[in-house]
N, C-alpha and C. Protein backbone atom coordinates (compact mmCIF):
# COMPACT_ATOMS: atom_id res chain seq x y z
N UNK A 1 -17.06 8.55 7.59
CA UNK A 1 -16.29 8.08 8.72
C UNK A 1 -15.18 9.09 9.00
N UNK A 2 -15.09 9.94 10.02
CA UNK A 2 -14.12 10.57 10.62
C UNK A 2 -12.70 10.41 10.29
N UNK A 3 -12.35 8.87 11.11
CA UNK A 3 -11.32 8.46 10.63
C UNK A 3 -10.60 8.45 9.45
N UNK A 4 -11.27 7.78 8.61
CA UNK A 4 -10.99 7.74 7.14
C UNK A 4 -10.47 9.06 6.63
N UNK A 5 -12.15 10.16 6.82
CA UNK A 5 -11.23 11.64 6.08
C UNK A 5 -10.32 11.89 6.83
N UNK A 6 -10.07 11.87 8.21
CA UNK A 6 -8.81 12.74 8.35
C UNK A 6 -7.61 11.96 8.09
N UNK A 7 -7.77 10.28 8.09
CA UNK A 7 -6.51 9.83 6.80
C UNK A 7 -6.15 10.00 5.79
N UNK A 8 -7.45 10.74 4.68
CA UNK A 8 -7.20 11.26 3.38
C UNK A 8 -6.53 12.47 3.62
N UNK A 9 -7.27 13.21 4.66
CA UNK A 9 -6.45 14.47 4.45
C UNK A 9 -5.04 14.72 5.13
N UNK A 10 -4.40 14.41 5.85
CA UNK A 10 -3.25 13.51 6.38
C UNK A 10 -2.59 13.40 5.06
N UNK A 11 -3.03 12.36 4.24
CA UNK A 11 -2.06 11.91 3.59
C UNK A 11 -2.14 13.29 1.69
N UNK A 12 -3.02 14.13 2.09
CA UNK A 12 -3.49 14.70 0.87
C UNK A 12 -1.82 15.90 1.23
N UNK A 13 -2.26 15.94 2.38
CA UNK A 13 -1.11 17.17 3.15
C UNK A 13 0.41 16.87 2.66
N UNK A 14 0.82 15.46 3.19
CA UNK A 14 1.78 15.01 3.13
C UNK A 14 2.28 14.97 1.73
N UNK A 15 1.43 14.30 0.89
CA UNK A 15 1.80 14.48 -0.64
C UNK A 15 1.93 15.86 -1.16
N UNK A 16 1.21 16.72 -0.79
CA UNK A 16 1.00 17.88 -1.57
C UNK A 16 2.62 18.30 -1.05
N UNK A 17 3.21 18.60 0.24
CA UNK A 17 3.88 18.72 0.39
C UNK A 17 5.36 18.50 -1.00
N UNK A 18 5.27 17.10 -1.48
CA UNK A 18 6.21 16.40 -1.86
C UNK A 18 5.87 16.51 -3.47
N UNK A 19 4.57 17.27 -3.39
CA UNK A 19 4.28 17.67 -5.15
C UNK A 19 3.75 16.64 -5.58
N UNK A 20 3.10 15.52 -5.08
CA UNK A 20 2.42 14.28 -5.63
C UNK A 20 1.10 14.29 -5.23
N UNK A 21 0.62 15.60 -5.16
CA UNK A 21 -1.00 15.59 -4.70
C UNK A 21 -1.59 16.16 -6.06
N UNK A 22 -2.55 15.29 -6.55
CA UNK A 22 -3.28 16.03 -8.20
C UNK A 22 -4.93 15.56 -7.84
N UNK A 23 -5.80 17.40 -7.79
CA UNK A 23 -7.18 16.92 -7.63
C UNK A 23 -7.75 17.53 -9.07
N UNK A 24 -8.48 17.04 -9.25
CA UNK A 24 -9.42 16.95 -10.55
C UNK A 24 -10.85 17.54 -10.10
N UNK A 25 -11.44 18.45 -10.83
CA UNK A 25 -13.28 18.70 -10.51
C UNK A 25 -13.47 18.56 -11.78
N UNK A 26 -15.12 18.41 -12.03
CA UNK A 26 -15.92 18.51 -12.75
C UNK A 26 -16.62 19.76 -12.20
N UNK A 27 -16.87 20.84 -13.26
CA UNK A 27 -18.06 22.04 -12.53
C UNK A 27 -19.03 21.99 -13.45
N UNK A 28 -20.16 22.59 -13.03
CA UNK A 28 -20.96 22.84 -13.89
C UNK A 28 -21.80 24.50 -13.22
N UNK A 29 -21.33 25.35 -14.00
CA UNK A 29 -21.73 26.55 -13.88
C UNK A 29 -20.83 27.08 -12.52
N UNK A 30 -19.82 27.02 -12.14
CA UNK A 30 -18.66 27.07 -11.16
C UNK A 30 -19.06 26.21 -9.84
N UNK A 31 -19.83 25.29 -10.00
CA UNK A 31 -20.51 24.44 -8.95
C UNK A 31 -19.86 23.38 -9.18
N UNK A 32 -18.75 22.96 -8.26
CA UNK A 32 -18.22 21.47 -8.00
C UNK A 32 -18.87 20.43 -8.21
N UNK A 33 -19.36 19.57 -9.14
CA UNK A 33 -20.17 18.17 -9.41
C UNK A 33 -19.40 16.82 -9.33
N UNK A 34 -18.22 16.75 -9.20
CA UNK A 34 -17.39 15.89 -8.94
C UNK A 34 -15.96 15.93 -9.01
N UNK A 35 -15.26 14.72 -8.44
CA UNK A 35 -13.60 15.07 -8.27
C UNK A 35 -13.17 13.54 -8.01
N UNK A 36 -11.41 13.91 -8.39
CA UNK A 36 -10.70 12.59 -8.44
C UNK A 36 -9.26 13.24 -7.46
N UNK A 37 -9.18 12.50 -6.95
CA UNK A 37 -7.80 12.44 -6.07
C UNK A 37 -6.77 11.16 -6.02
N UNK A 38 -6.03 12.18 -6.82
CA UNK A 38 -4.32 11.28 -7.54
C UNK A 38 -3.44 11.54 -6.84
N UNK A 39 -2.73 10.80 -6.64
CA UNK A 39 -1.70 11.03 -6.34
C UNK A 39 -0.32 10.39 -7.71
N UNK A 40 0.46 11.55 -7.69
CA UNK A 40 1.47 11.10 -9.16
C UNK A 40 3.18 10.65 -8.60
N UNK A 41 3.46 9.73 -8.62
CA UNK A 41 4.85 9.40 -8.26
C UNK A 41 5.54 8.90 -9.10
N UNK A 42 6.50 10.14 -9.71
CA UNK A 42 6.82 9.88 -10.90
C UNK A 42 6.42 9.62 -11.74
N UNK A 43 6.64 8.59 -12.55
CA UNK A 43 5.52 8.46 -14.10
C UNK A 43 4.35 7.42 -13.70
N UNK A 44 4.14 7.35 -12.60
CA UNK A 44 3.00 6.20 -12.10
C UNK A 44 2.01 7.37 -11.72
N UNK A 45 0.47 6.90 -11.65
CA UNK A 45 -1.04 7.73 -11.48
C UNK A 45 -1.04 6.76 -10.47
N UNK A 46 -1.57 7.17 -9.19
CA UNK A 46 -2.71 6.34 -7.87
C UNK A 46 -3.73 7.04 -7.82
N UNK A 47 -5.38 6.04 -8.32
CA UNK A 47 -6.06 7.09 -7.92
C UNK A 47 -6.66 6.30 -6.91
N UNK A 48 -6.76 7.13 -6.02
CA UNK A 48 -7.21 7.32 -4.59
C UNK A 48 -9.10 6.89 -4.35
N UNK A 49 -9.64 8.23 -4.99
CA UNK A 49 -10.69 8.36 -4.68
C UNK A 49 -11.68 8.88 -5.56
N UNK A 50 -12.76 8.96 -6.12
CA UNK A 50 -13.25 9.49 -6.98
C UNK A 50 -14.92 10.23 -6.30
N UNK A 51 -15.55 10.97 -5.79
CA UNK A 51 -16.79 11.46 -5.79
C UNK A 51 -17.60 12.07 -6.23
N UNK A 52 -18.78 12.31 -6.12
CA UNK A 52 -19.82 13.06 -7.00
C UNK A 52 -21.12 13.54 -5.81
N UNK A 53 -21.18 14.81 -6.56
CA UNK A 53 -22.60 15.04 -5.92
C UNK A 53 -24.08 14.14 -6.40
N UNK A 54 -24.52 13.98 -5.08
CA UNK A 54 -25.41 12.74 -5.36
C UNK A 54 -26.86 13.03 -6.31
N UNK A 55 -27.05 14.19 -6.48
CA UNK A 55 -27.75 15.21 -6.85
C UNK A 55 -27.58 15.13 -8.31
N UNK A 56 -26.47 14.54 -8.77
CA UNK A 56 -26.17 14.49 -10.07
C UNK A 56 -26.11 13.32 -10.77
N UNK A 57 -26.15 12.62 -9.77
CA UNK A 57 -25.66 11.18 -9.94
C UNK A 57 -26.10 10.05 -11.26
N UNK A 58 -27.21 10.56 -11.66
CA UNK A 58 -27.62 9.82 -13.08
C UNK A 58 -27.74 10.22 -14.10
N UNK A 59 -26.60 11.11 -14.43
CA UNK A 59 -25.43 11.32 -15.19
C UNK A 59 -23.91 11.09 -14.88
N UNK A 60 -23.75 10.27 -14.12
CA UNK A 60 -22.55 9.48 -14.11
C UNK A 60 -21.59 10.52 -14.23
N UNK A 61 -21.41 11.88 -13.47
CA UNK A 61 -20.29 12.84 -13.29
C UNK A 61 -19.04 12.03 -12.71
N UNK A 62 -18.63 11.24 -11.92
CA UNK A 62 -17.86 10.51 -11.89
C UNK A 62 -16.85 9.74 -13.20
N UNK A 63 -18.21 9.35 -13.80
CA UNK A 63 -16.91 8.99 -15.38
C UNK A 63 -16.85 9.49 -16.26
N UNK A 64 -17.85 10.88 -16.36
CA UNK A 64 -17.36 11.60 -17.53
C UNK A 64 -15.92 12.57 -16.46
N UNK A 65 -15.82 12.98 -15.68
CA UNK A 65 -14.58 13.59 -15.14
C UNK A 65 -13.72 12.56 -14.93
N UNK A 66 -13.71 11.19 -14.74
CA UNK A 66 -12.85 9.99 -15.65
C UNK A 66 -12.78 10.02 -16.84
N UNK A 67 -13.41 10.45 -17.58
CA UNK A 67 -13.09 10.04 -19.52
C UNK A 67 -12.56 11.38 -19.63
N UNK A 68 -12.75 12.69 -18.98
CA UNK A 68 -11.47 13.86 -19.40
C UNK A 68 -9.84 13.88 -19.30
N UNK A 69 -10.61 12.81 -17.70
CA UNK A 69 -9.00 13.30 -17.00
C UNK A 69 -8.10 12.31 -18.21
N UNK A 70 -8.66 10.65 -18.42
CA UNK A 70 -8.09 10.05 -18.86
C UNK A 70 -7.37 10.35 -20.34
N UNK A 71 -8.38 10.98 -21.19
CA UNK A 71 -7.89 11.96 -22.86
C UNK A 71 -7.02 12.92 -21.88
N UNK A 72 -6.86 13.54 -21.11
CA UNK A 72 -5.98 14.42 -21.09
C UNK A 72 -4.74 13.39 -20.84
N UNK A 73 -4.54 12.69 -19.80
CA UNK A 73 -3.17 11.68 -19.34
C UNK A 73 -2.46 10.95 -20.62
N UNK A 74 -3.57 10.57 -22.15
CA UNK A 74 -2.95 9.71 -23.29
C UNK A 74 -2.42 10.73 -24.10
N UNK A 75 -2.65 12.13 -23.86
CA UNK A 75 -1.81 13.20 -24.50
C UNK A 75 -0.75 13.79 -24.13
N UNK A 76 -0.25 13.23 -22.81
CA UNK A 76 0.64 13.38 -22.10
C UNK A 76 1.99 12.30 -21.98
N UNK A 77 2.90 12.07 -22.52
CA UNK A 77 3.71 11.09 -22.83
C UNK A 77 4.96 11.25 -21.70
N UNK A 78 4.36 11.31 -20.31
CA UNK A 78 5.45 11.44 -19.32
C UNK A 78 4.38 10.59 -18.23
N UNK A 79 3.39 9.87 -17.97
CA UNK A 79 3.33 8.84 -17.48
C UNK A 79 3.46 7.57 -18.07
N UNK A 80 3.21 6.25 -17.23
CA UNK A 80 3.45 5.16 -18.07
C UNK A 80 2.19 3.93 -17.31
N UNK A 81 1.55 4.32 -15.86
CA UNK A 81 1.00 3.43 -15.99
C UNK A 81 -0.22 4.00 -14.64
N UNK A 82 -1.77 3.62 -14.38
CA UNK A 82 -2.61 4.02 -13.20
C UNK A 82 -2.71 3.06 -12.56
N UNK A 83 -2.76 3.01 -11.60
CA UNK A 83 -3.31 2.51 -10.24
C UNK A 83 -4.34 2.54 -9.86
N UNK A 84 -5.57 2.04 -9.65
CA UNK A 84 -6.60 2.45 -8.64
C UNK A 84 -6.69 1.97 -7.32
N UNK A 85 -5.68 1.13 -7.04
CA UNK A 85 -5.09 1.01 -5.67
C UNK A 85 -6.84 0.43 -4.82
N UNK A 86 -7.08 -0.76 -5.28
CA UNK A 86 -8.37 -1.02 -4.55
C UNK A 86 -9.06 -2.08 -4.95
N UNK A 87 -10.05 -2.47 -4.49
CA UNK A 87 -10.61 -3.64 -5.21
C UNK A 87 -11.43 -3.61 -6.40
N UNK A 88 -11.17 -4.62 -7.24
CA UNK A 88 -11.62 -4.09 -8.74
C UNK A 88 -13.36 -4.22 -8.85
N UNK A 89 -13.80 -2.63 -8.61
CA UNK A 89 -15.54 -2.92 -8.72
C UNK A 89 -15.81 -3.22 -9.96
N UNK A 90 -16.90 -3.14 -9.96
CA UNK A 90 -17.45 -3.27 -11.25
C UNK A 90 -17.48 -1.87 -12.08
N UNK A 91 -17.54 -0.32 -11.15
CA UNK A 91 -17.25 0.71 -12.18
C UNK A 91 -16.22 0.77 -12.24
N UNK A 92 -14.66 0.25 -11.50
CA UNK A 92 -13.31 0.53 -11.85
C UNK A 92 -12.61 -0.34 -12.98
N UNK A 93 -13.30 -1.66 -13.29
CA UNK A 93 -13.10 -2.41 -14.16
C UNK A 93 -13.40 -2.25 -15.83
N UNK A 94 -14.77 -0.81 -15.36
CA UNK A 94 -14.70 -0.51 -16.90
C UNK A 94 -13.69 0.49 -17.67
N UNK A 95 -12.83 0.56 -16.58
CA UNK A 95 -10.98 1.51 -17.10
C UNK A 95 -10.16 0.69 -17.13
N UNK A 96 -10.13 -0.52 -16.90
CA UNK A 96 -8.82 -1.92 -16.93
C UNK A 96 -9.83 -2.85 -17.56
N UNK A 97 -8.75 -3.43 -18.36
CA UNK A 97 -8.10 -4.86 -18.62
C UNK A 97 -7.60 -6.01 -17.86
N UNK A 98 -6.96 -5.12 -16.85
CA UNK A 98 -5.83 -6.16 -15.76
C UNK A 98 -6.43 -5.89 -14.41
N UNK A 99 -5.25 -6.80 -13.62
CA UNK A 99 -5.88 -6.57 -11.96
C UNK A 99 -5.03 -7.23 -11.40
N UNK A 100 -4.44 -7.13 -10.78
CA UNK A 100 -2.95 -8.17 -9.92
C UNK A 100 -3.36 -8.24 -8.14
N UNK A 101 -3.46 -8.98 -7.32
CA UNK A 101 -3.61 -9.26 -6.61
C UNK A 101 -2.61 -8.38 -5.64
N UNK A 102 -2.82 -8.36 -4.63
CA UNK A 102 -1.81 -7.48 -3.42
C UNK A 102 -1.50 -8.19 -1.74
N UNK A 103 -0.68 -8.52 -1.33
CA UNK A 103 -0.08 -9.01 -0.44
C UNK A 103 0.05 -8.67 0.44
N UNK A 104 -0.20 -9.36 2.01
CA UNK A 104 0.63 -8.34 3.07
C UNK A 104 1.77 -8.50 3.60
N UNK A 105 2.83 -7.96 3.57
CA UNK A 105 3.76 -9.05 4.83
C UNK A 105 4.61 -7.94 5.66
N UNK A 106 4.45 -8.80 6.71
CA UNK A 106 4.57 -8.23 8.22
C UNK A 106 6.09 -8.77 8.38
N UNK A 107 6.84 -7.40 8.59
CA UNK A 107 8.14 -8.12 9.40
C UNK A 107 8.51 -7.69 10.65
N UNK A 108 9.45 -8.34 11.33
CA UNK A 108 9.66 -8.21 12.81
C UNK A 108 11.55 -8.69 12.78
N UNK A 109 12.29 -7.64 13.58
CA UNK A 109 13.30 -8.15 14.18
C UNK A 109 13.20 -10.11 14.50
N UNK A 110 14.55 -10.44 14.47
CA UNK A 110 14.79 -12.15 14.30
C UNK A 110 15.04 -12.47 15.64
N UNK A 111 14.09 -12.09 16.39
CA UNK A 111 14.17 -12.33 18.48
C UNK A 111 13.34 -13.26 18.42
N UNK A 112 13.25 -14.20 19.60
CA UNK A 112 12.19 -14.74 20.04
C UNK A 112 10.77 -14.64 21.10
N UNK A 113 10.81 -13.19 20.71
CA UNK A 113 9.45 -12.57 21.56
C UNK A 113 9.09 -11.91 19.78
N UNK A 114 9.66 -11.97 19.02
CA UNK A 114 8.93 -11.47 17.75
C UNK A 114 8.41 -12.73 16.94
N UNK A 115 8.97 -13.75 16.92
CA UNK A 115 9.37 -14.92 16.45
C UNK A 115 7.48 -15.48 16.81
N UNK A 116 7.60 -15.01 18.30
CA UNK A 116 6.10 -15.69 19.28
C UNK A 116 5.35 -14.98 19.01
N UNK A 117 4.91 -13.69 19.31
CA UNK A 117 4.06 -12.62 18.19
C UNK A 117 3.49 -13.18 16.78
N UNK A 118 4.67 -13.59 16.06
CA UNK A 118 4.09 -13.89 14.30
C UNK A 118 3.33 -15.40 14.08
N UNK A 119 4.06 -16.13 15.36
CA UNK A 119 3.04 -17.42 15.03
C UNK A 119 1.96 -17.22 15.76
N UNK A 120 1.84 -16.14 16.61
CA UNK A 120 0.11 -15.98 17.31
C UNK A 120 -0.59 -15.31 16.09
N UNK A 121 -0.12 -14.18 15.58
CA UNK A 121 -0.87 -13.36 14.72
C UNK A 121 -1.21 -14.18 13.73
N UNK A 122 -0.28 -15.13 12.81
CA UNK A 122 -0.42 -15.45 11.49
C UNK A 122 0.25 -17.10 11.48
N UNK A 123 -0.58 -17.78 12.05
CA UNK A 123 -0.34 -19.40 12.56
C UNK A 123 0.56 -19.76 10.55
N UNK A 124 1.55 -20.29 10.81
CA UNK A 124 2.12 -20.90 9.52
C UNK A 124 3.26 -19.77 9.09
N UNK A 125 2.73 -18.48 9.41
CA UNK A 125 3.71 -17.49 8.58
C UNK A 125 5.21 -17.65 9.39
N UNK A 126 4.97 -17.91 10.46
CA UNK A 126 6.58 -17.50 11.52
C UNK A 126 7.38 -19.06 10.96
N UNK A 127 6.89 -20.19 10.01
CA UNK A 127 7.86 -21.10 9.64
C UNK A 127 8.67 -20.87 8.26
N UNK A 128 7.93 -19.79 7.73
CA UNK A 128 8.40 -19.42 6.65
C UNK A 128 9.48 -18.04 6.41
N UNK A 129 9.72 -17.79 7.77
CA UNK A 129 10.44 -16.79 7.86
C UNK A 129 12.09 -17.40 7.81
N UNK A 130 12.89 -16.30 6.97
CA UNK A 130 14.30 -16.32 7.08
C UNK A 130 14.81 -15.99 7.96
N UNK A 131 15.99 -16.24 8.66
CA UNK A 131 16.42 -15.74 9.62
C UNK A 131 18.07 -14.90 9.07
N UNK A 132 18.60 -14.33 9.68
CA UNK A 132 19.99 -13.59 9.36
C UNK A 132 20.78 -14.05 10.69
């Protein structure tokens, strides 16, 4: 999808910028076979994205360049915790234990043309709003 990559790369730009862009390959014979895209903020890991050439694919290059990256990160005593920022599949679940649920919430100036907006968008949410 178009969209999508040029949101990854958008946001690959933006981080790299800010020093929080970390990509990972797997090669085999200087041939790219797979990769992970982190992003590091501060002592926290997000990983983003993980791919593989499909060509390779049943050998699971995806989690053996997960089981490096990961021995390299437990030898490293300046992070403290990963992210996979996504819904817990069934291959991301075999790296966690845990899984916490994620929320959305939408705010808007305390007007009454925003007020009418939030009970169209999200019937119940505009009674639960605080006002200032």
């Amino acid at each position: 999808d178009p969209t999508v990559a040029a949101f990854y790369v958008r946001l690959a730009e933006r981080q790299a910028k800010m020093g929080q862009l970390q990509l990972g390959f797997l090669r085999i014979g200087g041939k790219r076979i797979a990769f992970n895209y982190l992003l590091r903020c501060g002592p926290k890991l997000y990983a983003l994205k993980i791919g593989y050439d499909p060509e390779f694919a049943r050998f699971g290059p995806g989690q053996l360049l997960f089981h490096d990256w990961l021995r390299e990160l437990h030898a490293d005593p300046n992070w403290v915790a990963l992210d996979f920022l996504g819904p817990a599949t069934p291959t991301l679940r075999r790296w966690t234990n845990r899984c916490y649920s994620v929320e959305r919430l939408l705010l808007a100036p305390s007007r009454w043309l925003s007020r009418t907006l939030l009970r169209t968008l999200r019937p119940g949410l505009a009674t639960s709003l605080v006002s200032r």
